[in-house]
C-alpha atoms as a PDB file:
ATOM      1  CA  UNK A   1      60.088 -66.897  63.777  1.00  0.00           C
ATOM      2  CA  UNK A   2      61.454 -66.069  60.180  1.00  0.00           C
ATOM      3  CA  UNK A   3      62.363 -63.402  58.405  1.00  0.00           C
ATOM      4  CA  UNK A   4      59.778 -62.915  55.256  1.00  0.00           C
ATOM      5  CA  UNK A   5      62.593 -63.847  52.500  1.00  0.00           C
ATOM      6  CA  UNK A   6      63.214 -67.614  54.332  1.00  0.00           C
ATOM      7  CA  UNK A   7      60.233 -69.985  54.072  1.00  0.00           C
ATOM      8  CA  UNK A   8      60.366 -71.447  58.133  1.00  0.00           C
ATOM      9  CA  UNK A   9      60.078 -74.803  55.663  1.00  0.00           C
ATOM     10  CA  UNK A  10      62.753 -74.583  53.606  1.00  0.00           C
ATOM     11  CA  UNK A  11      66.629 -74.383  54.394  1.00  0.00           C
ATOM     12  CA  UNK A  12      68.999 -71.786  51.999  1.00  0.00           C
ATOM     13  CA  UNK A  13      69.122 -74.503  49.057  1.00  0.00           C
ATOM     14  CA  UNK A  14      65.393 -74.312  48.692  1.00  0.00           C
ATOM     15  CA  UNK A  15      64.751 -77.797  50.166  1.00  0.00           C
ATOM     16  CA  UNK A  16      63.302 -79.135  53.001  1.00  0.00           C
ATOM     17  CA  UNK A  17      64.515 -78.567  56.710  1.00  0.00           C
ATOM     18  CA  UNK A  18      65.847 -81.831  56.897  1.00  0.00           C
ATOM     19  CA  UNK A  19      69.076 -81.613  59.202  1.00  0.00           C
ATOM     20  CA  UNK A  20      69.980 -85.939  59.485  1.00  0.00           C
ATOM     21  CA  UNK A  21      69.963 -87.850  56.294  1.00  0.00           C
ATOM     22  CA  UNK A  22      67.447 -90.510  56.921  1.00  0.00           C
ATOM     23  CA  UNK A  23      69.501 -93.617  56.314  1.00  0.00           C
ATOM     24  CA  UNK A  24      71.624 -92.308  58.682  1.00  0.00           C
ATOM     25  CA  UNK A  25      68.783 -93.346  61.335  1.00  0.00           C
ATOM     26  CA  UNK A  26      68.524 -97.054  60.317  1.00  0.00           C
ATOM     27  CA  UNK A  27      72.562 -97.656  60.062  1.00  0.00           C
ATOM     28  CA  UNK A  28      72.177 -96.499  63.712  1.00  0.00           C
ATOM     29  CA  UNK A  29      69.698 -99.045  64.310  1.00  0.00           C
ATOM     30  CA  UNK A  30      71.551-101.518  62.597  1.00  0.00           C
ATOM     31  CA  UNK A  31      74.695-100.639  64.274  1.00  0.00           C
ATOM     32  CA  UNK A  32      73.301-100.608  67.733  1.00  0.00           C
ATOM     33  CA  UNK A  33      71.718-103.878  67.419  1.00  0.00           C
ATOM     34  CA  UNK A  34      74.249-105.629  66.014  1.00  0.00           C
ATOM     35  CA  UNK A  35      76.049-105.144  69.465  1.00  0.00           C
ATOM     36  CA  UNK A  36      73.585-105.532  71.964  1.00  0.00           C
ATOM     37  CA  UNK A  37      73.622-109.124  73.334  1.00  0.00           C
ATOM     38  CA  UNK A  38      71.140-111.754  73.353  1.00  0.00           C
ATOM     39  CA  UNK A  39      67.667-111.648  71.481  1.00  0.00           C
ATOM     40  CA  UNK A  40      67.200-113.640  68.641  1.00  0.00           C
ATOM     41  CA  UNK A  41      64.387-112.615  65.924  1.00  0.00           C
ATOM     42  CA  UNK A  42      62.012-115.070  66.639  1.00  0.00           C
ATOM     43  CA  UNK A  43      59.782-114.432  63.547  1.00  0.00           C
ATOM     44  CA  UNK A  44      62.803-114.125  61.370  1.00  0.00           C
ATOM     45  CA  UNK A  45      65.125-117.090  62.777  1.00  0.00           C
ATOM     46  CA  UNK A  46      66.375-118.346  59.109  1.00  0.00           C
ATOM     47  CA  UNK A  47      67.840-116.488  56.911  1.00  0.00           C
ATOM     48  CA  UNK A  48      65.119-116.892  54.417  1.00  0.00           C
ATOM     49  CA  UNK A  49      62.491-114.388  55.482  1.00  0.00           C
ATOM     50  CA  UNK A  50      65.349-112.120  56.717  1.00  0.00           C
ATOM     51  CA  UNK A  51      66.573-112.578  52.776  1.00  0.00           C
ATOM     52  CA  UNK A  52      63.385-111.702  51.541  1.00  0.00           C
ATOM     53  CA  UNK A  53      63.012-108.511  53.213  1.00  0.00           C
ATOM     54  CA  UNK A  54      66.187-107.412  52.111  1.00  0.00           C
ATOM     55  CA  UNK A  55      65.234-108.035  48.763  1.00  0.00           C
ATOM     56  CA  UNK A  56      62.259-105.604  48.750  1.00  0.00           C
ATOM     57  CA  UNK A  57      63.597-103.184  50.459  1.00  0.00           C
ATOM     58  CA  UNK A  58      66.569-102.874  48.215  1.00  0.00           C
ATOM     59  CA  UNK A  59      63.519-102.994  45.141  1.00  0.00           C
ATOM     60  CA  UNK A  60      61.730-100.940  46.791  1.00  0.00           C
ATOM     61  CA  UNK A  61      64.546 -97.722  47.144  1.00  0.00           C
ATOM     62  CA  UNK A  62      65.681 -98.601  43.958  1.00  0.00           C
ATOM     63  CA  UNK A  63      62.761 -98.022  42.365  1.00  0.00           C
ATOM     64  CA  UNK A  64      61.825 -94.879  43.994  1.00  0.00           C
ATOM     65  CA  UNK A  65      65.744 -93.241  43.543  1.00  0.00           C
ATOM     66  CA  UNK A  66      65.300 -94.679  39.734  1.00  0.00           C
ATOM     67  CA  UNK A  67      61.804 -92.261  39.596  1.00  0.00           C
ATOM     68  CA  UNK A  68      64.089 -89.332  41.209  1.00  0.00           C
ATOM     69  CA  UNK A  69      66.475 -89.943  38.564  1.00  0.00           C
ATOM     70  CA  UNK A  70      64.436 -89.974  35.668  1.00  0.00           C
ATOM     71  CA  UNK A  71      63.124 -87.001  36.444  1.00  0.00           C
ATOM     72  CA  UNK A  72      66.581 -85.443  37.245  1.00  0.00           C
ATOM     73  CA  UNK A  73      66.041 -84.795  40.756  1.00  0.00           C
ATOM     74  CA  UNK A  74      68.719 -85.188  43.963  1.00  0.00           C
ATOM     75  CA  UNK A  75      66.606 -87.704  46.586  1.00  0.00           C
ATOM     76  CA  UNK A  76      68.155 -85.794  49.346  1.00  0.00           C
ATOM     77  CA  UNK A  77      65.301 -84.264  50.895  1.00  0.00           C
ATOM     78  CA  UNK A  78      67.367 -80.969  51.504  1.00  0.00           C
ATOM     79  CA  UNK A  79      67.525 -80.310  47.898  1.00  0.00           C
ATOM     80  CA  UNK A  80      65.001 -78.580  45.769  1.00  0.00           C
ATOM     81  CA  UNK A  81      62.042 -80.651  44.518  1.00  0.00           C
ATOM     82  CA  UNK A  82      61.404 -79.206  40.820  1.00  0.00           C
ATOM     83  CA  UNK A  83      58.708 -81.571  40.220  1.00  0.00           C
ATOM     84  CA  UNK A  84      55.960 -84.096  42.279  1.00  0.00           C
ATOM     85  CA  UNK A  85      56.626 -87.585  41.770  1.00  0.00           C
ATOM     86  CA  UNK A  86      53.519 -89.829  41.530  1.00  0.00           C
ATOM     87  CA  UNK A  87      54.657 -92.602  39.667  1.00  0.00           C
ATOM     88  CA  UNK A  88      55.848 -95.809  40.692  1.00  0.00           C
ATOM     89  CA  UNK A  89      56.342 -96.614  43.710  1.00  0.00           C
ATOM     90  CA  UNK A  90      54.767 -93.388  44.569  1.00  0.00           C
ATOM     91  CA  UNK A  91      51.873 -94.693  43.685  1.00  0.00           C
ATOM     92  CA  UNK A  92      51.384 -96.739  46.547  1.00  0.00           C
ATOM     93  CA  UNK A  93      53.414 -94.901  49.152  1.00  0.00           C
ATOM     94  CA  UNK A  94      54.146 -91.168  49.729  1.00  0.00           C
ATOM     95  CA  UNK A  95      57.780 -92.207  51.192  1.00  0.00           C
ATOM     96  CA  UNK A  96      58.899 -95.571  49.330  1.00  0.00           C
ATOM     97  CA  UNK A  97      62.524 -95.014  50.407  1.00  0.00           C
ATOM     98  CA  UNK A  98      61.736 -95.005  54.336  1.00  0.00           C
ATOM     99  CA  UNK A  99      59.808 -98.063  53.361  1.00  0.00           C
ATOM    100  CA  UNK A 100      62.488 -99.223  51.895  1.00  0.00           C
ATOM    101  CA  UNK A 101      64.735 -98.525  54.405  1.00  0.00           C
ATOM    102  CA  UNK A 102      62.797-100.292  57.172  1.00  0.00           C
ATOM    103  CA  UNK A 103      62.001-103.106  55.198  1.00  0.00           C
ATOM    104  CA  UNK A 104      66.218-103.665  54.458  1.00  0.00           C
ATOM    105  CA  UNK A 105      66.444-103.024  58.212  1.00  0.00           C
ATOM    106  CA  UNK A 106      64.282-105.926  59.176  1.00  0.00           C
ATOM    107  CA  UNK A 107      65.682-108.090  56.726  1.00  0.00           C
ATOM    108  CA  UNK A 108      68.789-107.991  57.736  1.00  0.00           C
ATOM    109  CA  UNK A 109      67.594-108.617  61.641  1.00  0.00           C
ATOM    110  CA  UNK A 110      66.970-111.783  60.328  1.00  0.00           C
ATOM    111  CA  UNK A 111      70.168-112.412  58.119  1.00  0.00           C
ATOM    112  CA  UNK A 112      72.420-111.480  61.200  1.00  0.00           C
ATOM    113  CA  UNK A 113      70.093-113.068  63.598  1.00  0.00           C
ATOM    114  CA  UNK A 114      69.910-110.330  65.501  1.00  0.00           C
ATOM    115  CA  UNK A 115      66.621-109.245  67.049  1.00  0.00           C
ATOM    116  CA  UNK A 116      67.524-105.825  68.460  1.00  0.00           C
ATOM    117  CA  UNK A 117      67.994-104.082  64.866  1.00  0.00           C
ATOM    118  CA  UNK A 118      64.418-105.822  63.983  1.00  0.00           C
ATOM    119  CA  UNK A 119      63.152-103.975  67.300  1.00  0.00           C
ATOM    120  CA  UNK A 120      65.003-101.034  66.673  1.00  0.00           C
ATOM    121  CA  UNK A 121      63.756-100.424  63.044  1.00  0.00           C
ATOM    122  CA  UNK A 122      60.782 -98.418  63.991  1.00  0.00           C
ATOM    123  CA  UNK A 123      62.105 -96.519  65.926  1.00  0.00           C
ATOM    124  CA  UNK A 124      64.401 -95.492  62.924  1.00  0.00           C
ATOM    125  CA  UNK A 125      61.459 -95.081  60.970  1.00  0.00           C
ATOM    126  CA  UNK A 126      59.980 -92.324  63.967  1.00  0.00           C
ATOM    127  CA  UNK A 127      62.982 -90.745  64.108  1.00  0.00           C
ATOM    128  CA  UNK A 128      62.735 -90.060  60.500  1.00  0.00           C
ATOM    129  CA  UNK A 129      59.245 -89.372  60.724  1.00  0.00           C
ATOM    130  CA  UNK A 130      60.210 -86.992  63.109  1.00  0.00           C
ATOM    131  CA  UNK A 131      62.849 -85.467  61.594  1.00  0.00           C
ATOM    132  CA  UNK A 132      62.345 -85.570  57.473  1.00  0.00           C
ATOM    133  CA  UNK A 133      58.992 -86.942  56.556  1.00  0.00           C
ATOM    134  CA  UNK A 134      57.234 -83.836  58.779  1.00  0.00           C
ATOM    135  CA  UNK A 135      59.654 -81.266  57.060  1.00  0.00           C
ATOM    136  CA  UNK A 136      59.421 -82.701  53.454  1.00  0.00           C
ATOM    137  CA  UNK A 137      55.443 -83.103  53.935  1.00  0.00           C
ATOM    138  CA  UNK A 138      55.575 -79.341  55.325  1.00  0.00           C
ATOM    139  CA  UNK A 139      58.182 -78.295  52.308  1.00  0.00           C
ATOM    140  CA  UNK A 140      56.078 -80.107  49.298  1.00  0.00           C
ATOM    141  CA  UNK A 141      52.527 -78.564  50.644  1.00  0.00           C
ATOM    142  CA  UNK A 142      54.456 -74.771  50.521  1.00  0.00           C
ATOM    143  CA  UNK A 143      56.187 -76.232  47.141  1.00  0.00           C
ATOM    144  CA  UNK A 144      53.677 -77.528  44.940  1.00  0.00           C
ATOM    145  CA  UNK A 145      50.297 -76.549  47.508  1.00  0.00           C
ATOM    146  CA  UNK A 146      46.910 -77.846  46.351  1.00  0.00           C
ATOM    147  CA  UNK A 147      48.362 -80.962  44.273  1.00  0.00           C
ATOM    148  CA  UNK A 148      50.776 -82.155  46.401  1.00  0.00           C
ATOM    149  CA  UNK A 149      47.091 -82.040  49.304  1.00  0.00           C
ATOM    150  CA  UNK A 150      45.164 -84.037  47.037  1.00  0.00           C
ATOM    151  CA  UNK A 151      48.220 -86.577  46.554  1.00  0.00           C
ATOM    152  CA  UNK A 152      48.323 -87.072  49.825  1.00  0.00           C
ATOM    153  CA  UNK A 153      44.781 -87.549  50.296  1.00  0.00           C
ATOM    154  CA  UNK A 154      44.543 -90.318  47.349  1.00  0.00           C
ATOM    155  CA  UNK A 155      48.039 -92.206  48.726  1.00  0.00           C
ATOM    156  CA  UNK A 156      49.095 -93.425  52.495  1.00  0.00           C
ATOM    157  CA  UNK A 157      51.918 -92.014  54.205  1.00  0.00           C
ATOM    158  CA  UNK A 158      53.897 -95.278  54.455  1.00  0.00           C
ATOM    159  CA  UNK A 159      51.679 -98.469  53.564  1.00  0.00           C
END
């Protein structure tokens, strides 16, 4: 339990209780199936489709860290959120940076010819369900309440 002057949502900066940066999920992914032998990505044998992938996902979190800039906010999901952000990307996707992210991750499955970091991508992606997109969803409900419900009645978690 709490005390009644800390939020059980937020940490002491005011943001979510978000312990492991997120991309720190799918570099582990990536790192761990760069090294494990054997399985090649069957639906991502060239480097083509592997290419393409990477190139959304890159457009994809750079579009979404372009809205958090614009609006002068930190994307670290343990800072404060001073305002919602519904534009962009945003519009489409509550989290475009963990789309992002897997997206990149997948991508570059194919580019290395590795399958075990395309296999290992979602379970990045529950990890930082698990561990951020819970918390944040938790933090922006107590942050910016009724809005932030609607928003994420009117736009899908992911895709």
């Amino acid at each position: 339990m709490h005390n009644g002057s800390e939020s059980a949502v937020r940490n002491k900066q005011g943001g979510a209780r978000v312990r492991v940066p997120p991309p720190v999920w799918f570099a582990a992914a990536i790192l761990i199936g760069a090294f494990l032998p054997g399985l090649r990505p069957g639906f991502l044998a060239s480097a083509p489709p592997g290419a393409v992938l990477v190139i959304l996902g890159v457009a994809l979190l750079g579009s979404a860290f372009g809205w958090f800039r614009r609006t002068g906010q930190d994307p670290k999901p343990w800072t404060p959120s001073p305002e919602l952000i519904v534009r962009g990307p945003y519009r489409f996707s509550r989290n475009p940076m963990y789309v992002g992210l897997t997206l990149f991750t997948i991508g570059l499955s194919g580019l290395l010819a590795r399958g075990w970091i395309a296999l290992l991508a979602p379970l990045a992606l529950f990890a930082v369900h698990r561990t951020a997109v819970l918390r944040e969803e938790a933090y922006l409900s107590e942050q910016f309440g009724e809005p932030y419900r609607e928003y994420m009645k009117r736009v899908r978690r992911y895709l």
